[in-house]
Protein backbone atom coordinates (compact mmCIF):
# COMPACT_ATOMS: atom_id res chain seq x y z
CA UNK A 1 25.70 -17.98 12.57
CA UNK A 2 24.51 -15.05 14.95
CA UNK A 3 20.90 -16.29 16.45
CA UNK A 4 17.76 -13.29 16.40
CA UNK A 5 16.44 -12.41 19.53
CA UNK A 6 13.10 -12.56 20.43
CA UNK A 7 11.28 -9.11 19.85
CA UNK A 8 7.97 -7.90 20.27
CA UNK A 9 7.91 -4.23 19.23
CA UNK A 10 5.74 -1.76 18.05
CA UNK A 11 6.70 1.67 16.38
CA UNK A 12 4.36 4.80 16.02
CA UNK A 13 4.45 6.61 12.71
CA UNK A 14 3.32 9.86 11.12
CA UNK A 15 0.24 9.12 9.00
CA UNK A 16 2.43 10.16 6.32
CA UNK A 17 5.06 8.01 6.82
CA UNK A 18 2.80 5.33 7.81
CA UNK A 19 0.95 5.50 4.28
CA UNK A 20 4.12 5.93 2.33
CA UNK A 21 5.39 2.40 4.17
CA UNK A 22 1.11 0.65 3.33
CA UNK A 23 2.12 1.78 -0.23
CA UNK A 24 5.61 -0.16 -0.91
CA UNK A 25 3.92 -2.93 0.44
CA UNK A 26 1.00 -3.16 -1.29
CA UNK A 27 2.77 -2.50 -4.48
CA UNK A 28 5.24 -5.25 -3.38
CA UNK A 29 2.62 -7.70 -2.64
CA UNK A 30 0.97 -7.17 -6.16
CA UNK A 31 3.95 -7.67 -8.51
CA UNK A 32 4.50 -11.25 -5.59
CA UNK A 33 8.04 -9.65 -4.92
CA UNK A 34 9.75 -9.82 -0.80
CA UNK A 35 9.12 -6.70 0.98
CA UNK A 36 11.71 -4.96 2.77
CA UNK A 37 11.09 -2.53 5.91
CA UNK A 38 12.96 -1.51 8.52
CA UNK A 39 11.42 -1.05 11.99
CA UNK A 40 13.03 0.04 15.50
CA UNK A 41 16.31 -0.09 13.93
CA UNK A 42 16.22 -3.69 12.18
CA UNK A 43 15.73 -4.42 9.00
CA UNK A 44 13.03 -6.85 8.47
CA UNK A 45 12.95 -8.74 4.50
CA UNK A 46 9.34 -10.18 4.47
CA UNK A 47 9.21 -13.06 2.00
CA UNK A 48 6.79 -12.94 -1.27
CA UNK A 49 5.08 -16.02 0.24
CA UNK A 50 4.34 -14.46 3.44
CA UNK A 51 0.65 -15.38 4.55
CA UNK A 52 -1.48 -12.52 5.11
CA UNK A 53 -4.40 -11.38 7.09
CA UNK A 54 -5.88 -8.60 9.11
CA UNK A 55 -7.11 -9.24 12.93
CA UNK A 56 -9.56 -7.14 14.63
CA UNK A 57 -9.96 -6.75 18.45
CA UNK A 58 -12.06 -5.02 20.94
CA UNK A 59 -12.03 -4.97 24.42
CA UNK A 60 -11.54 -2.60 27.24
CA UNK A 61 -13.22 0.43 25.59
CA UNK A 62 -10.85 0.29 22.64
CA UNK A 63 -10.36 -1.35 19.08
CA UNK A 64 -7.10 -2.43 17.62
CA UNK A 65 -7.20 -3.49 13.45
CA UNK A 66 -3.64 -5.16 12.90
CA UNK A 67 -2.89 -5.78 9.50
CA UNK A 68 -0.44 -8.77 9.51
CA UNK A 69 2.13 -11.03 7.33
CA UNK A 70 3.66 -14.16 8.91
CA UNK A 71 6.40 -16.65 7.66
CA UNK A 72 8.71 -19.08 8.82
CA UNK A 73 12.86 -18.76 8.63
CA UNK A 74 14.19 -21.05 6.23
CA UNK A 75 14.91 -24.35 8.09
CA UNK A 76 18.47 -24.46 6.95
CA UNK A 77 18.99 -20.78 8.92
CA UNK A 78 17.67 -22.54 11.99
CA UNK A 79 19.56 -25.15 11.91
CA UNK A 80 22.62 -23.59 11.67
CA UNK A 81 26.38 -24.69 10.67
CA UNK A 82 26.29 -27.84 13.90
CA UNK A 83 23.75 -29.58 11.98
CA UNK A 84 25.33 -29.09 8.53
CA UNK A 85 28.41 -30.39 9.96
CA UNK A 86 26.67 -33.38 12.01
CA UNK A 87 25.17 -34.41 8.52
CA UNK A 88 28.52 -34.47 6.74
CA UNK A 89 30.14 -36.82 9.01
């Protein structure tokens, strides 16, 4: 199983674009369906039971509103095929 690398990115939009993209996900969190994006170049599947909130900051002369979801992997995709195998032994 190929391992993710870390990333930390962030990726300017048109407002158009940018709207279009705070559409499909509200409508995705509404119906509680997985939200699919693709950002940088990867595609990113957020899970319908993604945790959500928005963080505000402020601090050197600028403001920052972040509007976030955050989930864990599955623990069987972190584990990966060695511990499968282990536990069949």
């Amino acid at each position: 199983m190929k391992r993710k690398k870390k990333r930390d990115v962030e990726k300017t939009y048109s407002r158009r674009a940018f709207v279009a993209k705070l559409r499909r996900l509200a409508d995705a969190l509404e119906r509680g369906e997985r939200f699919t994006i693709r950002v940088a170049g990867e595609t990113v599947r957020v899970p319908a039971a993604a945790a959500v909130s928005i963080e505000h900051e402020r601090g050197g002369g600028a403001e920052e509103l972040e509007f976030q979801l955050k989930w864990s992997r599955p623990a069987a995709r972190r584990v990966g095929r060695r511990e499968q195998i282990k536990g069949s032994q």
